[in-house]
C-alpha atoms as a PDB file:
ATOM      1  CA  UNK A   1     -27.350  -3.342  22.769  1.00  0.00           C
ATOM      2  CA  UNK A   2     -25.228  -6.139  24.634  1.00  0.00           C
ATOM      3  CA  UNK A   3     -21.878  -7.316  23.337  1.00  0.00           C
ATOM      4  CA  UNK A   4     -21.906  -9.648  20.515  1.00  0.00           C
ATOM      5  CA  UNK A   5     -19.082 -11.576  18.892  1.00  0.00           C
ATOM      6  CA  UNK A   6     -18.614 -11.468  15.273  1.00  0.00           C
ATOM      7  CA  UNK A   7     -15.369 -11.764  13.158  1.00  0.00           C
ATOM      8  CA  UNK A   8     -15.827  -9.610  10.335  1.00  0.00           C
ATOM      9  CA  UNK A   9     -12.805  -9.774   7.729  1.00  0.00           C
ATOM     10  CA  UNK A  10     -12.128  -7.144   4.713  1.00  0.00           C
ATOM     11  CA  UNK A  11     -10.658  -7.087   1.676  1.00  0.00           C
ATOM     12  CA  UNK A  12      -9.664  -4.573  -1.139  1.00  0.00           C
ATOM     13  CA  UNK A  13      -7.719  -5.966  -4.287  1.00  0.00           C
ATOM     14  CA  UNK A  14      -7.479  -9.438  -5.066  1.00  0.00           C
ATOM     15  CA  UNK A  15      -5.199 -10.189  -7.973  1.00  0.00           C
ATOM     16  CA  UNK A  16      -2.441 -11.500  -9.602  1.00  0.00           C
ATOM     17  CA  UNK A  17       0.641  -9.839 -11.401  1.00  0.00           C
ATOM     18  CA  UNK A  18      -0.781  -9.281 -14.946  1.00  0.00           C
ATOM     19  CA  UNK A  19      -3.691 -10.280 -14.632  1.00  0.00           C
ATOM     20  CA  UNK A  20      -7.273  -8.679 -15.688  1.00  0.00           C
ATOM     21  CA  UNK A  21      -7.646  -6.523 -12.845  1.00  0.00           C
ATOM     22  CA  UNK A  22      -3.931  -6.170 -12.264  1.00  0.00           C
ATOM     23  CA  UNK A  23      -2.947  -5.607 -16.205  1.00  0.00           C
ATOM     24  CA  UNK A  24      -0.087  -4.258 -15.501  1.00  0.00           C
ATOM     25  CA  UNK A  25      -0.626  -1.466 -12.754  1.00  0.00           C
ATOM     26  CA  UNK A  26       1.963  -2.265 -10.683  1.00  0.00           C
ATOM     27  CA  UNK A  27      -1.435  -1.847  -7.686  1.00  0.00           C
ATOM     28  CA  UNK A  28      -0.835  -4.791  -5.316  1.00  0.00           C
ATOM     29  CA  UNK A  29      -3.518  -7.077  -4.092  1.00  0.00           C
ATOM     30  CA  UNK A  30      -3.719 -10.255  -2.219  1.00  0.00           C
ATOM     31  CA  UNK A  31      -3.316 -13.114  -4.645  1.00  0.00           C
ATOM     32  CA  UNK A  32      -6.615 -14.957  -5.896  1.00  0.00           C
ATOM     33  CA  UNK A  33      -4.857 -18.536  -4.362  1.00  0.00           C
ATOM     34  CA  UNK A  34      -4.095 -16.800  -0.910  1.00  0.00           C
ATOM     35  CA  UNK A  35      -7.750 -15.461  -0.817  1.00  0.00           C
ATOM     36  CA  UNK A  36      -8.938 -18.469  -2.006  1.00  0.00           C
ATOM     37  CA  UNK A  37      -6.578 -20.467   0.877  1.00  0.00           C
ATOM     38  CA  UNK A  38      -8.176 -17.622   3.359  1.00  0.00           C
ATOM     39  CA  UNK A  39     -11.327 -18.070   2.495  1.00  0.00           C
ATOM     40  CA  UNK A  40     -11.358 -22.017   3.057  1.00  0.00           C
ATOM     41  CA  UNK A  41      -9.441 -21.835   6.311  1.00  0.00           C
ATOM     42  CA  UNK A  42     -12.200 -19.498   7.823  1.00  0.00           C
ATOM     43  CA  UNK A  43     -14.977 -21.502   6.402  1.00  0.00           C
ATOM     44  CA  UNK A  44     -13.243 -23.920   8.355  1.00  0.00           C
ATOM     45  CA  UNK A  45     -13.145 -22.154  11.713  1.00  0.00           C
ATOM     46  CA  UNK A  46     -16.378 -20.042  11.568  1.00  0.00           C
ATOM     47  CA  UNK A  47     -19.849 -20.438  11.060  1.00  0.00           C
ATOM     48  CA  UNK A  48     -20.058 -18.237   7.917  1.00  0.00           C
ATOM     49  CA  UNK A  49     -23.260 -16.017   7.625  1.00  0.00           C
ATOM     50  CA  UNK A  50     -24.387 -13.273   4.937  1.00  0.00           C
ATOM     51  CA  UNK A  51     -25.195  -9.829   5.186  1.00  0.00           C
ATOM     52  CA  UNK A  52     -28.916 -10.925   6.152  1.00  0.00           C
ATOM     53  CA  UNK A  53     -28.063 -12.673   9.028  1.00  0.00           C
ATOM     54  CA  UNK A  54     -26.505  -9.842  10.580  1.00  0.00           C
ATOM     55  CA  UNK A  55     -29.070  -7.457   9.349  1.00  0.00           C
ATOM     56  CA  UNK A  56     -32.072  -9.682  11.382  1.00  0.00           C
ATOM     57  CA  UNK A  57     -29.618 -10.005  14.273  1.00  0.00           C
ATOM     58  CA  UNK A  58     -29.258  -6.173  14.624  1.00  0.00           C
ATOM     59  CA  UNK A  59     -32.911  -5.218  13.315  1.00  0.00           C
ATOM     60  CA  UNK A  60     -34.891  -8.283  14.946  1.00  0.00           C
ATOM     61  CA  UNK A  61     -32.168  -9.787  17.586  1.00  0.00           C
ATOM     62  CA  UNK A  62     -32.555 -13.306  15.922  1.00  0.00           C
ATOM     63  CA  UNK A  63     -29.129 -15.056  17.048  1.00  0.00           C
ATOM     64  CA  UNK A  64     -25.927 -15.375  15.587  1.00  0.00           C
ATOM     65  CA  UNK A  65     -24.506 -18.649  15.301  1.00  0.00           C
ATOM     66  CA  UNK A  66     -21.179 -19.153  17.382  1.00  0.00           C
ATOM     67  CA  UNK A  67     -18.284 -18.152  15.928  1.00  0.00           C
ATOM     68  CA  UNK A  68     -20.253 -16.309  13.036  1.00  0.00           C
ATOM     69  CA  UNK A  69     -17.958 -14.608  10.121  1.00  0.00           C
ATOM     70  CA  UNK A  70     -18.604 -12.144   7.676  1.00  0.00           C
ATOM     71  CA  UNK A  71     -16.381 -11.162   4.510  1.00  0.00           C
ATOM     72  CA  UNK A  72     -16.880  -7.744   3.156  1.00  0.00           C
ATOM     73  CA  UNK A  73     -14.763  -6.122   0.039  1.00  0.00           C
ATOM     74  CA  UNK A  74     -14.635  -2.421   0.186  1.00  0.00           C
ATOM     75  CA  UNK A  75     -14.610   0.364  -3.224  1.00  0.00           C
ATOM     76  CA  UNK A  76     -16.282  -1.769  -5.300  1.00  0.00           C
ATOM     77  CA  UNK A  77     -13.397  -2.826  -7.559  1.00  0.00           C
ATOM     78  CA  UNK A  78     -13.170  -5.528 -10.545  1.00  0.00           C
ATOM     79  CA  UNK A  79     -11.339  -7.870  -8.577  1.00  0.00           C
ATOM     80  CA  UNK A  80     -14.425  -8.102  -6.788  1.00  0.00           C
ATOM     81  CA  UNK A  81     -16.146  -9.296  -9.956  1.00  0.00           C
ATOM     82  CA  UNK A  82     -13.553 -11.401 -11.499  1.00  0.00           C
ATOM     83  CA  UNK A  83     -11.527 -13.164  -8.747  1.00  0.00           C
ATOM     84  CA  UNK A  84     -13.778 -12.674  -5.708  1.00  0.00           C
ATOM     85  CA  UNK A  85     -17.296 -13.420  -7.119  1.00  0.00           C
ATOM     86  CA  UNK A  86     -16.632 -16.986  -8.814  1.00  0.00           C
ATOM     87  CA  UNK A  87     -14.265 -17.535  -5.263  1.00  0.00           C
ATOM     88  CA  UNK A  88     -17.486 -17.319  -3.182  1.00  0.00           C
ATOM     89  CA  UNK A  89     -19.997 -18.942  -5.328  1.00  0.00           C
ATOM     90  CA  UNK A  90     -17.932 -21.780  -5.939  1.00  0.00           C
ATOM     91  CA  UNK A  91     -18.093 -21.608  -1.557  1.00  0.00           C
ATOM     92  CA  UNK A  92     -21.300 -21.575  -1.243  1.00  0.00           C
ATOM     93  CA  UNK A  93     -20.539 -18.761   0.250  1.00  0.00           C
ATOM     94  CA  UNK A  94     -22.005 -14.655   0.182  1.00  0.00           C
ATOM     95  CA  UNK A  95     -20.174 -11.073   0.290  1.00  0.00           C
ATOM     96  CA  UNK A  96     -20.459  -7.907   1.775  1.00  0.00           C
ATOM     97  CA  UNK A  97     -19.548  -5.362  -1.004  1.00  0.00           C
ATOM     98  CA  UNK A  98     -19.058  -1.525  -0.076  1.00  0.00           C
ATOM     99  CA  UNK A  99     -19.349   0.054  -3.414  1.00  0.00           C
ATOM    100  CA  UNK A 100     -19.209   3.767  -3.973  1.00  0.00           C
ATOM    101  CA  UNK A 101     -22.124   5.399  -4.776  1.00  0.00           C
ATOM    102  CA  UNK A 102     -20.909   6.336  -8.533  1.00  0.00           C
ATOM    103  CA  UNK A 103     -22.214   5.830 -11.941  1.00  0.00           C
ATOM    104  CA  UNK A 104     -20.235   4.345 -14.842  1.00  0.00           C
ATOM    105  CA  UNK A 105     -17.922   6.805 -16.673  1.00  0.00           C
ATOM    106  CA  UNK A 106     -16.831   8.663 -13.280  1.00  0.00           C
ATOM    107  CA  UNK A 107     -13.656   9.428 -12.960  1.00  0.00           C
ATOM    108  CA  UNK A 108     -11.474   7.738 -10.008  1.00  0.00           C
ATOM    109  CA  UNK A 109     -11.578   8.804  -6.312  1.00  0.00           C
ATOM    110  CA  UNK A 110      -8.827  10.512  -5.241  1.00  0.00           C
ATOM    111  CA  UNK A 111      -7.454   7.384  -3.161  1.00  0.00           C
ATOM    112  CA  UNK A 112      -7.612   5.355  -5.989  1.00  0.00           C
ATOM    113  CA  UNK A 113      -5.466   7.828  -8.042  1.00  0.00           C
ATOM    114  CA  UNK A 114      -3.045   7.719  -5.641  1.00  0.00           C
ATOM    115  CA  UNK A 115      -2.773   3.860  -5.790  1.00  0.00           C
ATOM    116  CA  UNK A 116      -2.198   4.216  -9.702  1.00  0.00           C
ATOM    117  CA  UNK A 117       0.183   7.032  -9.815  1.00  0.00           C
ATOM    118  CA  UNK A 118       2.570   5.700  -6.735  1.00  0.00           C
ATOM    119  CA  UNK A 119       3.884   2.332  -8.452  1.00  0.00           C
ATOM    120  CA  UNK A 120       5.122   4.821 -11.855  1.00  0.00           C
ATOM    121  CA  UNK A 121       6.294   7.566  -9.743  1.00  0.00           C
ATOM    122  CA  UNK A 122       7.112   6.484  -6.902  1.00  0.00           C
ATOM    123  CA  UNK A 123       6.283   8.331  -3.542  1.00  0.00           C
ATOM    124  CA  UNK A 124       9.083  10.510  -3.468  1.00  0.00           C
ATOM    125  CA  UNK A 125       8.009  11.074  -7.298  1.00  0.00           C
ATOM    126  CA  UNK A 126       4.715  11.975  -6.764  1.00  0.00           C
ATOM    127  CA  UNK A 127       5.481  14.223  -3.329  1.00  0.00           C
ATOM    128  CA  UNK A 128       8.159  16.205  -5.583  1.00  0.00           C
ATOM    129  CA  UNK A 129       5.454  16.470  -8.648  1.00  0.00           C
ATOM    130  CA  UNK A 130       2.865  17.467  -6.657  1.00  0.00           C
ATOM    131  CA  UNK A 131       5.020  20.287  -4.444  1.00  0.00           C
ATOM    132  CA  UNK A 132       6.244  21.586  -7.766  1.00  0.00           C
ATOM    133  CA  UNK A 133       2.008  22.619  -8.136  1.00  0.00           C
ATOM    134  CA  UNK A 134       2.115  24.497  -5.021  1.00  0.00           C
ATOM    135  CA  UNK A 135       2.555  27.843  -4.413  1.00  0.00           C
ATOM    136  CA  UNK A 136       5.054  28.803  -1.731  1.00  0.00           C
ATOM    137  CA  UNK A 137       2.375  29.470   1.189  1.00  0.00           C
ATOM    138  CA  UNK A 138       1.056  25.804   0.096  1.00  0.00           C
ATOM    139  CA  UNK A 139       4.436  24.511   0.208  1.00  0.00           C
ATOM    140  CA  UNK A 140       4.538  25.787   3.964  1.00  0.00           C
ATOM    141  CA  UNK A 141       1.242  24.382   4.912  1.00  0.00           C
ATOM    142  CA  UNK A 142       2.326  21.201   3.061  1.00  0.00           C
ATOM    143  CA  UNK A 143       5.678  20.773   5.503  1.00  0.00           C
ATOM    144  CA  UNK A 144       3.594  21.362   8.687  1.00  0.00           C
ATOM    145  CA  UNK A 145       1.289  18.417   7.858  1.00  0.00           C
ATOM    146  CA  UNK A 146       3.843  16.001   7.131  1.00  0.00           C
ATOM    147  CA  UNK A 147       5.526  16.964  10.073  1.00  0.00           C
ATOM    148  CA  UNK A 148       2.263  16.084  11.949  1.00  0.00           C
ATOM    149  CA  UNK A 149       2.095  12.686  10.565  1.00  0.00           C
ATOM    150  CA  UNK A 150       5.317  12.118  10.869  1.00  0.00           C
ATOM    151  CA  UNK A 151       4.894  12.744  14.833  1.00  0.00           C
ATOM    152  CA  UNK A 152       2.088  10.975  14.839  1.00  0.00           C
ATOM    153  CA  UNK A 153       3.283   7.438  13.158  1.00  0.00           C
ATOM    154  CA  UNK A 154       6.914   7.543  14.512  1.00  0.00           C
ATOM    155  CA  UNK A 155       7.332   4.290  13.949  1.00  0.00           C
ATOM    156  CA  UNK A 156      10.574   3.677  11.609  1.00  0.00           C
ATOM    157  CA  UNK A 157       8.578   1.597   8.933  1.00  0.00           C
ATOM    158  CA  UNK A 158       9.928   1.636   5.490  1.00  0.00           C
ATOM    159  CA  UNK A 159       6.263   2.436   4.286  1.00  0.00           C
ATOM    160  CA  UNK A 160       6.051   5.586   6.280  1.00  0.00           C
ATOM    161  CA  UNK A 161       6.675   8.228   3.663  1.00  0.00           C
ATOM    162  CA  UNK A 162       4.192   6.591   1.901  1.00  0.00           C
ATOM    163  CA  UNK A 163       1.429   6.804   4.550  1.00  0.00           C
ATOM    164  CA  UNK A 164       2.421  10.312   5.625  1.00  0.00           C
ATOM    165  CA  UNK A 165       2.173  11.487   1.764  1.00  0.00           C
ATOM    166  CA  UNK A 166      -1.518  10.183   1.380  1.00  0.00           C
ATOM    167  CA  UNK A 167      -2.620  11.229   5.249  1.00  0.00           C
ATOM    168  CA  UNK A 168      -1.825  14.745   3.577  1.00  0.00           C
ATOM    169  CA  UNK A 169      -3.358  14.764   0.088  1.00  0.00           C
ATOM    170  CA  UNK A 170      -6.186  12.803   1.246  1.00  0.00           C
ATOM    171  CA  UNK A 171      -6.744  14.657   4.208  1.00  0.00           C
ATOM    172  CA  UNK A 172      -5.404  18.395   4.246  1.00  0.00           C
ATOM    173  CA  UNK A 173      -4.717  18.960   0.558  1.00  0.00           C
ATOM    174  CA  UNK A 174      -7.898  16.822  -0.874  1.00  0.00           C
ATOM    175  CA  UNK A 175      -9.427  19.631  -2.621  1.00  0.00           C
ATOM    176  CA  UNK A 176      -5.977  20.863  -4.053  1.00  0.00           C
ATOM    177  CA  UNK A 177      -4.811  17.307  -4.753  1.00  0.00           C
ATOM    178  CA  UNK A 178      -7.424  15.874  -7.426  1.00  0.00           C
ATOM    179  CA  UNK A 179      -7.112  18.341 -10.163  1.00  0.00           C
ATOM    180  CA  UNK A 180      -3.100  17.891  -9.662  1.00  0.00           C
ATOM    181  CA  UNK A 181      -3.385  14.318  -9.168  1.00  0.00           C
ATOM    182  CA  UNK A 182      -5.847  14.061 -12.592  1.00  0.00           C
ATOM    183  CA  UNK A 183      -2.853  16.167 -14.595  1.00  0.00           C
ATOM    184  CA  UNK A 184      -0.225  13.998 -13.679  1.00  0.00           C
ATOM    185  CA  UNK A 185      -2.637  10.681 -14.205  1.00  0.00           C
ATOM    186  CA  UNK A 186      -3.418  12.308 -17.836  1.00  0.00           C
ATOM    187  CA  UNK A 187       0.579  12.921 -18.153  1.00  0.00           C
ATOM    188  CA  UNK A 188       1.952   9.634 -17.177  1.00  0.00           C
ATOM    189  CA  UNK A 189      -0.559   6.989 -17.593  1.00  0.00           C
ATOM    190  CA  UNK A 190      -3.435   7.798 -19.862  1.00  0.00           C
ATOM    191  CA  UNK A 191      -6.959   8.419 -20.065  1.00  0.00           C
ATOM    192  CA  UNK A 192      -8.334   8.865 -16.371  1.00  0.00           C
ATOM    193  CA  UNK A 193     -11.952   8.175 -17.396  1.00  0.00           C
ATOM    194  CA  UNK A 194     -11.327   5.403 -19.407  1.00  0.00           C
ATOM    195  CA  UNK A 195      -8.736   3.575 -16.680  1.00  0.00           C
ATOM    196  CA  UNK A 196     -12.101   4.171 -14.130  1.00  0.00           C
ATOM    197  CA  UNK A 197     -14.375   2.004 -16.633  1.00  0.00           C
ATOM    198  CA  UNK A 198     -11.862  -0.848 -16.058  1.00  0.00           C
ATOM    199  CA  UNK A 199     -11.359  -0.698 -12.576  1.00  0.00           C
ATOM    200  CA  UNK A 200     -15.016  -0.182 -10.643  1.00  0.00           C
ATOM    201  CA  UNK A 201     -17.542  -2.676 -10.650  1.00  0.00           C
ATOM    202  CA  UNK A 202     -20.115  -1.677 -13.599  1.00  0.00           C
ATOM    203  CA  UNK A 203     -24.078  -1.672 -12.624  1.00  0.00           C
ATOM    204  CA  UNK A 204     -24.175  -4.277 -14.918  1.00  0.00           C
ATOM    205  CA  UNK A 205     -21.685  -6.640 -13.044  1.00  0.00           C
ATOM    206  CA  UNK A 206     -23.406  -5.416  -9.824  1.00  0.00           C
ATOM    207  CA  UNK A 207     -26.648  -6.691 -10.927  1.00  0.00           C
ATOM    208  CA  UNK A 208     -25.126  -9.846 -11.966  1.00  0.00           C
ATOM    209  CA  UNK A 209     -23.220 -10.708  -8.357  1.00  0.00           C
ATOM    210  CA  UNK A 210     -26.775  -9.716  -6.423  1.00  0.00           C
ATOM    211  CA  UNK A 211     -28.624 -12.392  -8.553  1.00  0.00           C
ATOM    212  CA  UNK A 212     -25.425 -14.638  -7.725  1.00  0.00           C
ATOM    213  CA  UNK A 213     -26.274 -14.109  -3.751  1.00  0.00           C
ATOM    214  CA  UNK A 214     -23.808 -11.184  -2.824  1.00  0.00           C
ATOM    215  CA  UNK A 215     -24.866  -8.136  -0.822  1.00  0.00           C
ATOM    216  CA  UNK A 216     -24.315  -4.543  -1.537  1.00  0.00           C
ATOM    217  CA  UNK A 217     -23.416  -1.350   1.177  1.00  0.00           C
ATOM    218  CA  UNK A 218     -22.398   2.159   1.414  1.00  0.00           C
ATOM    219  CA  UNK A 219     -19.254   3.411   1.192  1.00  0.00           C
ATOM    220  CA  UNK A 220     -20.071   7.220   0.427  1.00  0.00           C
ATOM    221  CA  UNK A 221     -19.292   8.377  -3.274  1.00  0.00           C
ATOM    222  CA  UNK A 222     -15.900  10.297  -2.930  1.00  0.00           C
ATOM    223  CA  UNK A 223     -14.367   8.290  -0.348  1.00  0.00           C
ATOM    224  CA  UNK A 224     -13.166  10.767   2.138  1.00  0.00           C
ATOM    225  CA  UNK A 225     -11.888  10.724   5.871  1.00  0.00           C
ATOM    226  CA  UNK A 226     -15.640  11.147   7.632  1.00  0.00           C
ATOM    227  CA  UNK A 227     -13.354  12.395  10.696  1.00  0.00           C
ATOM    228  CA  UNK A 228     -11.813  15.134   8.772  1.00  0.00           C
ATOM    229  CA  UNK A 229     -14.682  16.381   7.048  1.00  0.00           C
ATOM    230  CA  UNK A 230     -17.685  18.593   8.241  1.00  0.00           C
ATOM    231  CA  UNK A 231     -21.444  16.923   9.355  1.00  0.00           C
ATOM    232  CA  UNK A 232     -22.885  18.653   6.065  1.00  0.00           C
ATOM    233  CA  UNK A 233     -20.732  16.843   3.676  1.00  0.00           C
ATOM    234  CA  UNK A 234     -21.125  13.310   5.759  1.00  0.00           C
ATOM    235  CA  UNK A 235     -24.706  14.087   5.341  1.00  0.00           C
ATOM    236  CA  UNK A 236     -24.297  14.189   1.402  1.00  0.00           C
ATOM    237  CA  UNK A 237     -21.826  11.217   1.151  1.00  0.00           C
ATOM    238  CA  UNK A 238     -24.390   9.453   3.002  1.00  0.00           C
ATOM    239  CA  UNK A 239     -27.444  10.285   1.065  1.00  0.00           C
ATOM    240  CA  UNK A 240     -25.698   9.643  -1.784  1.00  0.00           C
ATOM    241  CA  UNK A 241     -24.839   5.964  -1.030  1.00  0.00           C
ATOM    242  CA  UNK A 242     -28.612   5.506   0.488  1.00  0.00           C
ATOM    243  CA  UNK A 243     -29.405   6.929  -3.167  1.00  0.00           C
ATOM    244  CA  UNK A 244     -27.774   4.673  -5.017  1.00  0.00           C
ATOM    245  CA  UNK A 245     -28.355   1.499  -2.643  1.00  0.00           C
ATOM    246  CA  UNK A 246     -32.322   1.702  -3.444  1.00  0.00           C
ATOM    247  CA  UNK A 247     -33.072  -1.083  -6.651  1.00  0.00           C
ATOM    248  CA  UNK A 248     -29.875  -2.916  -5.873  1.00  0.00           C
ATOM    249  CA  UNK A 249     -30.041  -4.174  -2.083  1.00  0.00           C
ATOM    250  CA  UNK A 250     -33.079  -3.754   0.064  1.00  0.00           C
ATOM    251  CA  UNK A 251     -32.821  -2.045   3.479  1.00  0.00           C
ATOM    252  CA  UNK A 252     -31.498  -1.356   5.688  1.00  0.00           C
ATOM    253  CA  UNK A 253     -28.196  -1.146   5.005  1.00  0.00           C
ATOM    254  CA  UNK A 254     -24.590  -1.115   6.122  1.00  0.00           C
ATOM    255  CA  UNK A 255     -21.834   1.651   5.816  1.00  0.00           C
ATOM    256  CA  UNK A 256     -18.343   0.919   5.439  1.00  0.00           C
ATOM    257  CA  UNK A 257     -16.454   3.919   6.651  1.00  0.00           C
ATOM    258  CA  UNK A 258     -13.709   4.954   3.910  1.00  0.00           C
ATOM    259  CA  UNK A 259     -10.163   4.221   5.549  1.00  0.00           C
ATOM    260  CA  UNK A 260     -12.421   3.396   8.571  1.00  0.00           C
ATOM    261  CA  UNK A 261     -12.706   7.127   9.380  1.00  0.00           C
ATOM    262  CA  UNK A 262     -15.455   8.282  11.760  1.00  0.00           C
ATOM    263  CA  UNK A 263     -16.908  10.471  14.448  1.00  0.00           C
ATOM    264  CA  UNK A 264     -19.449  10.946  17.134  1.00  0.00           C
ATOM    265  CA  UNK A 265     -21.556  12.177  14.770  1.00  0.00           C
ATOM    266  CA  UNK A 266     -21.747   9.493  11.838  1.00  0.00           C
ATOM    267  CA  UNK A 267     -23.564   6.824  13.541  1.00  0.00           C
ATOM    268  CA  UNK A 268     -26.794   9.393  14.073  1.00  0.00           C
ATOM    269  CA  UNK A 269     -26.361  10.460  10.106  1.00  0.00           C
ATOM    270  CA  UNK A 270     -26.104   6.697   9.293  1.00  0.00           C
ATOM    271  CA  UNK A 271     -29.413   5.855  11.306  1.00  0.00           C
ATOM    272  CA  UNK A 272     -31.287   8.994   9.659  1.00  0.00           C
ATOM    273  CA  UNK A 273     -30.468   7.344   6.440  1.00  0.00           C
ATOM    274  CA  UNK A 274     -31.434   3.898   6.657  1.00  0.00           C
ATOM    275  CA  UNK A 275     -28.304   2.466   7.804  1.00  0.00           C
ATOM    276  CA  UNK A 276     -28.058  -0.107  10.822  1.00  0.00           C
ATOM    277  CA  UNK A 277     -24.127  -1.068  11.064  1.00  0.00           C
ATOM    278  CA  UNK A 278     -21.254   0.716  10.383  1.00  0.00           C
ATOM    279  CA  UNK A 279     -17.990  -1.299   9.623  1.00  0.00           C
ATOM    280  CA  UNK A 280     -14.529   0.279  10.855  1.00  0.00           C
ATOM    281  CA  UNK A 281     -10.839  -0.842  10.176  1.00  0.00           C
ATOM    282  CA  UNK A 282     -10.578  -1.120  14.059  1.00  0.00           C
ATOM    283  CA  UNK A 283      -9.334  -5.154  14.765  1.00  0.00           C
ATOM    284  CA  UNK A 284     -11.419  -7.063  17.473  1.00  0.00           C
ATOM    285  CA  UNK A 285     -14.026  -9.145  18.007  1.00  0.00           C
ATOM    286  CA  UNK A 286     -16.257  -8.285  20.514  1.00  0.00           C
ATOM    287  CA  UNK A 287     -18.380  -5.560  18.894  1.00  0.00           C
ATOM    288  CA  UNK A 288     -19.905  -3.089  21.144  1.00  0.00           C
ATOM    289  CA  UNK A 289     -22.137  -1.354  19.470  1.00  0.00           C
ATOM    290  CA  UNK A 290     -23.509  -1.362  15.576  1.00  0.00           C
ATOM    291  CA  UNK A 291     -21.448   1.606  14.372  1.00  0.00           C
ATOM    292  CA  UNK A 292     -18.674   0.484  15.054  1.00  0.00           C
ATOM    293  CA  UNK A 293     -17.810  -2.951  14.179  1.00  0.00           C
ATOM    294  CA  UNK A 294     -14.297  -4.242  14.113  1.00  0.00           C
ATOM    295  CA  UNK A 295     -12.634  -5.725  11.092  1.00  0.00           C
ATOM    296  CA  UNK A 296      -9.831  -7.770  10.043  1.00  0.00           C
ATOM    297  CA  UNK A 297      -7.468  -6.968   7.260  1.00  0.00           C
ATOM    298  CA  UNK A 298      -7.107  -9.538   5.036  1.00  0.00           C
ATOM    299  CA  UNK A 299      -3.913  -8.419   3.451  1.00  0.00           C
ATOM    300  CA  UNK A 300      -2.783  -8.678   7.250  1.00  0.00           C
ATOM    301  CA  UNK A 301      -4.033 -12.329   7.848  1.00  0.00           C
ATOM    302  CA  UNK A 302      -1.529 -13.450   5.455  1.00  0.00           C
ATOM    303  CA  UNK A 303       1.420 -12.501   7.669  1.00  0.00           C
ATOM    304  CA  UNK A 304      -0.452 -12.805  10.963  1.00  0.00           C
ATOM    305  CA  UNK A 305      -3.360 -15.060  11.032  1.00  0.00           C
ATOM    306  CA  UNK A 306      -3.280 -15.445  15.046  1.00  0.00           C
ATOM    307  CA  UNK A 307      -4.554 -11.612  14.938  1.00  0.00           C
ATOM    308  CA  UNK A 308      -8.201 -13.228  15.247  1.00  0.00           C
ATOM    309  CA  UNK A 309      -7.020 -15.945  17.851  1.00  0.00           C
ATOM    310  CA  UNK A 310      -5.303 -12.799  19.675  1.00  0.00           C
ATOM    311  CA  UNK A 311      -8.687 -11.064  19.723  1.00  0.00           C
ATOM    312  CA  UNK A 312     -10.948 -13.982  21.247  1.00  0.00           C
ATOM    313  CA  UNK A 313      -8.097 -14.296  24.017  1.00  0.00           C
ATOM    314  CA  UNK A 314      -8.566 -10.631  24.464  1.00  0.00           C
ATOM    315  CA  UNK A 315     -12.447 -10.890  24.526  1.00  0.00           C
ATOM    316  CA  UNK A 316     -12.418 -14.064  27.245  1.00  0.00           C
ATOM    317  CA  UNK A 317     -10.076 -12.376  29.576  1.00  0.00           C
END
């Protein structure tokens, strides 16, 4: 298909120190006022369109409107529920939510155990709990990865040893991460099953924000790194969010990669499935093709909200 523009912008937590969806994590978000401020600035500056619109555009090629903006909210989170939902309706405006295809009383991805175990341990905390789990030959497969990522950023940031210590449990060390990572969760903050009750979105609060006019997509149901993993277990993380899409949005759908992971082979898997887009993490504007649409961060925006200006100038020249 031709070139179309679209600014698409994403979100994960949305919250405020102590409150619901906070309560006392120490997990970050973008505040509820900021999102809020965000949210009426683009409304300002696009035309805003819903899931729908972009669904007809890439099914039927009925037009965009100029300077058409989506929001989407990835994992499927309570924030999405309590301080994004009422944000939006009070907008008139609709969501694209990327929920994982999981049923209430799962227990939490492995990403999102992460997130709750870093603020009480911190990262050099959790690296040092974690290596003390490994044997020896782990422990030297472990220091070969981080050296990798270490290579590979090279940047200098402060938050470095933080991204090279989930690149490698998330990535090399998944499988022997979670059962370590659901130990120390267990140890140091409580019940892991319980914590997951209060901190997805509940088919019950889904149900509620599709009557309300928000849209639902896949975001696979363990949330791994589609470029690290194999075409077989793609193939299942797919099926299972096409699964669990059926009875709560009709098709076709979108994908959200998780951390906007993907290879040559998801967009085929996707289309097998019943899935016409798939959303990445990549920034721009000018969207090529319908598996790989660009995104804005919307933590990002907050510190740099000529990013979007930056990619029309980059699209016109």
């Amino acid at each position: 298909m031709s070139p179309f523009e679209l600014t698409v912008v994403m979100y994960h937590y949305v919250r405020d120190p102590g409150d619901r969806c906070e309560a006392g994590t120490g997990i970050p978000g973008l505040g509820v006022a900021q999102f809020e401020a965000q949210v009426a600035r683009l409304a300002r500056e696009h035309a805003m369109i819903a899931w729908p619109d972009l669904r007809d555009f890439l099914v039927e090629e009925k037009p965009l409107p100029a300077s058409a903006c989506l929001l989407t909210f990835d994992d499927g989170l309570l924030d999405h529920f309590h301080n994004v939902f009422p944000i939006l309706r009070a907008h008139g405006l609709s969501g694209l939510f990327f929920a994982l295809a999981r049923e209430d009383g799962e227990p939490l991805t492995l990403a999102h155990q992460i997130h709750f175990l870093l603020p009480v341990l911190t990262c050099q905390g959790l690296r040092d709990a974690v290596w003390n789990w490994l044997t020896p030959v782990q422990q030297e497969s472990f220091i070969l990865a981080e050296g990798r990522y270490e290579a590979r950023f090279n940047s200098g940031s402060p938050d470095d040893p933080t991204l090279i210590l989930k690149s490698v449990l998330q990535r090399e060390f998944a499988d022997e991460a979670r059962p370590i990572l659901s130990e120390l969760f267990e140890r140091h903050i409580g019940d892991e099953a319980a914590t997951a009750r209060d901190y997805y979105l509940s088919r019950a609060q889904i149900a509620v924000m599709a009557a309300g006019g928000m849209h639902f997509g896949g975001h696979s149901r363990s949330h791994p790194w589609f470029d690290w993993i194999g075409t077989a277990a793609q193939t299942m993380e797919i099926a299972a969010s096409a699964e669990w899409l059926h009875g709560i949005e009709p098709g076709p759908w979108a994908f959200a990669y998780p951390y906007g992971g993907f290879n040559a082979r998801s967009p085929g898997l996707l289309q097998a499935h019943g899935f016409v887009a798939g959303l990445t993490t990549r920034e721009h504007i000018s969207q090529t093709e319908p598996y790989g649409i660009g995104r804005y961060d919307g933590e990002s925006l907050r510190h740099d909200w000529d990013a979007i200006e930056r990619g029309r100038v980059r699209r016109d020249v």
